[in-house]
Protein backbone atom coordinates (compact mmCIF):
# COMPACT_ATOMS: atom_id res chain seq x y z
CA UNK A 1 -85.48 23.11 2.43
CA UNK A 2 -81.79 22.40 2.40
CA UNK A 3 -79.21 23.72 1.17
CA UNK A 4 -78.76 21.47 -1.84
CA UNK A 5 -82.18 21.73 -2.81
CA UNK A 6 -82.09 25.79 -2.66
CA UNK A 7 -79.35 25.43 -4.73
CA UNK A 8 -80.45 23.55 -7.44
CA UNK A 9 -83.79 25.60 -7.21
CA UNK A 10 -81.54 28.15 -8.26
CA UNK A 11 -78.69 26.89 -10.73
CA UNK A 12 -78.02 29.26 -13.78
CA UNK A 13 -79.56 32.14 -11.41
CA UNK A 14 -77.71 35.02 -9.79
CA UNK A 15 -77.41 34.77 -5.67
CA UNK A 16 -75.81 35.97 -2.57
CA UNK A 17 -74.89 33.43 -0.38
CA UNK A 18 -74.11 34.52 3.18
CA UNK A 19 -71.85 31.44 4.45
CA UNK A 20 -71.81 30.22 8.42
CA UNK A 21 -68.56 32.28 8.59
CA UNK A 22 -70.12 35.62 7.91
CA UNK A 23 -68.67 35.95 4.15
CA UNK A 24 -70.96 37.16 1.37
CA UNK A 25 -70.71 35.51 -2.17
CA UNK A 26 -72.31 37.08 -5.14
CA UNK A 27 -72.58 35.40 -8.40
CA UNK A 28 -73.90 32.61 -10.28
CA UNK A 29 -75.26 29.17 -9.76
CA UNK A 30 -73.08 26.93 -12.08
CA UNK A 31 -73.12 23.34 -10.45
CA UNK A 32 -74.20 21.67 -7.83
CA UNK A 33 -73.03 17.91 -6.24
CA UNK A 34 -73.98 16.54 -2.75
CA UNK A 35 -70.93 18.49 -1.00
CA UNK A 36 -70.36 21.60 -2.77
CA UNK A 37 -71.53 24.57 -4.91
CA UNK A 38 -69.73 26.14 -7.23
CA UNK A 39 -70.64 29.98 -8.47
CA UNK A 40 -69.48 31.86 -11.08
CA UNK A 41 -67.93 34.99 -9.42
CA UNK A 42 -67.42 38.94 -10.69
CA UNK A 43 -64.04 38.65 -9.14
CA UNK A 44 -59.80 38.74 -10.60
CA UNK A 45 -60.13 36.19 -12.82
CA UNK A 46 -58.50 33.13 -10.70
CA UNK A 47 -60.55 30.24 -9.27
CA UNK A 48 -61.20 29.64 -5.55
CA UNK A 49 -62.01 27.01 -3.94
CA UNK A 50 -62.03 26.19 -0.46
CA UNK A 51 -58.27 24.31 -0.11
CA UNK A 52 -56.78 26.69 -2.53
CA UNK A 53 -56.95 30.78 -2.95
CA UNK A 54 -55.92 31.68 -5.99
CA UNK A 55 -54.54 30.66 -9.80
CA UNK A 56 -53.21 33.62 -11.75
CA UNK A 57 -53.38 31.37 -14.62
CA UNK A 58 -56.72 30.57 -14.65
CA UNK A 59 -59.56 32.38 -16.40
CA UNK A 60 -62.32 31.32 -14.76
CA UNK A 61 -63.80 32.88 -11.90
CA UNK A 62 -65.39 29.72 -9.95
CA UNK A 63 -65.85 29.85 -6.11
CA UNK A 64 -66.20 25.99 -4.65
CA UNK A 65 -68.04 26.56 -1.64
CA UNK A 66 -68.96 23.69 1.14
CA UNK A 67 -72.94 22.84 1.30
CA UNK A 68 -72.30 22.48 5.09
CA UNK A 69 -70.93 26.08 5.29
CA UNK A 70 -74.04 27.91 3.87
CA UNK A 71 -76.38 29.86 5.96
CA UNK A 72 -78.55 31.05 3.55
CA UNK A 73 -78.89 31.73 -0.19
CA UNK A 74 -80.93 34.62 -2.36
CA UNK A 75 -81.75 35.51 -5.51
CA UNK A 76 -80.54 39.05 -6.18
């Protein structure tokens, strides 16, 4: 199965996503499109994405991650 598919298996569902780069993402499934997946995060309160690290204004915790970047995805 690929990655988009896992994903939207698993929209609105908590996951770690372990990322070709070796970085571990915990949170929750909140969209999916054809390049990208965005979870919900339990981080600072600014919103990541892949370009840009960080809004202080922001109060959403969204990480935008690359579908060609994930390794592997599970439900926690």
């Amino acid at each position: 199965m690929d990655a988009y598919c896992s994903c939207l298996r698993y929209m609105n569902r908590r996951v770690r996503i372990l990322t070709k780069d070796g970085r571990q993402h915990v949170g929750v499934i909140t969209n999916v499109d054809r390049n990208s997946v965005y979870l919900r995060t339990e981080h600072n309160g600014s919103v990541h994405t892949s370009a840009f690290f960080g809004n202080p204004f922001a109060t959403n915790d969204i990480l935008t991650l690359s579908l060609f970047t994930l390794l592997a995805i599970a439900l926690i």
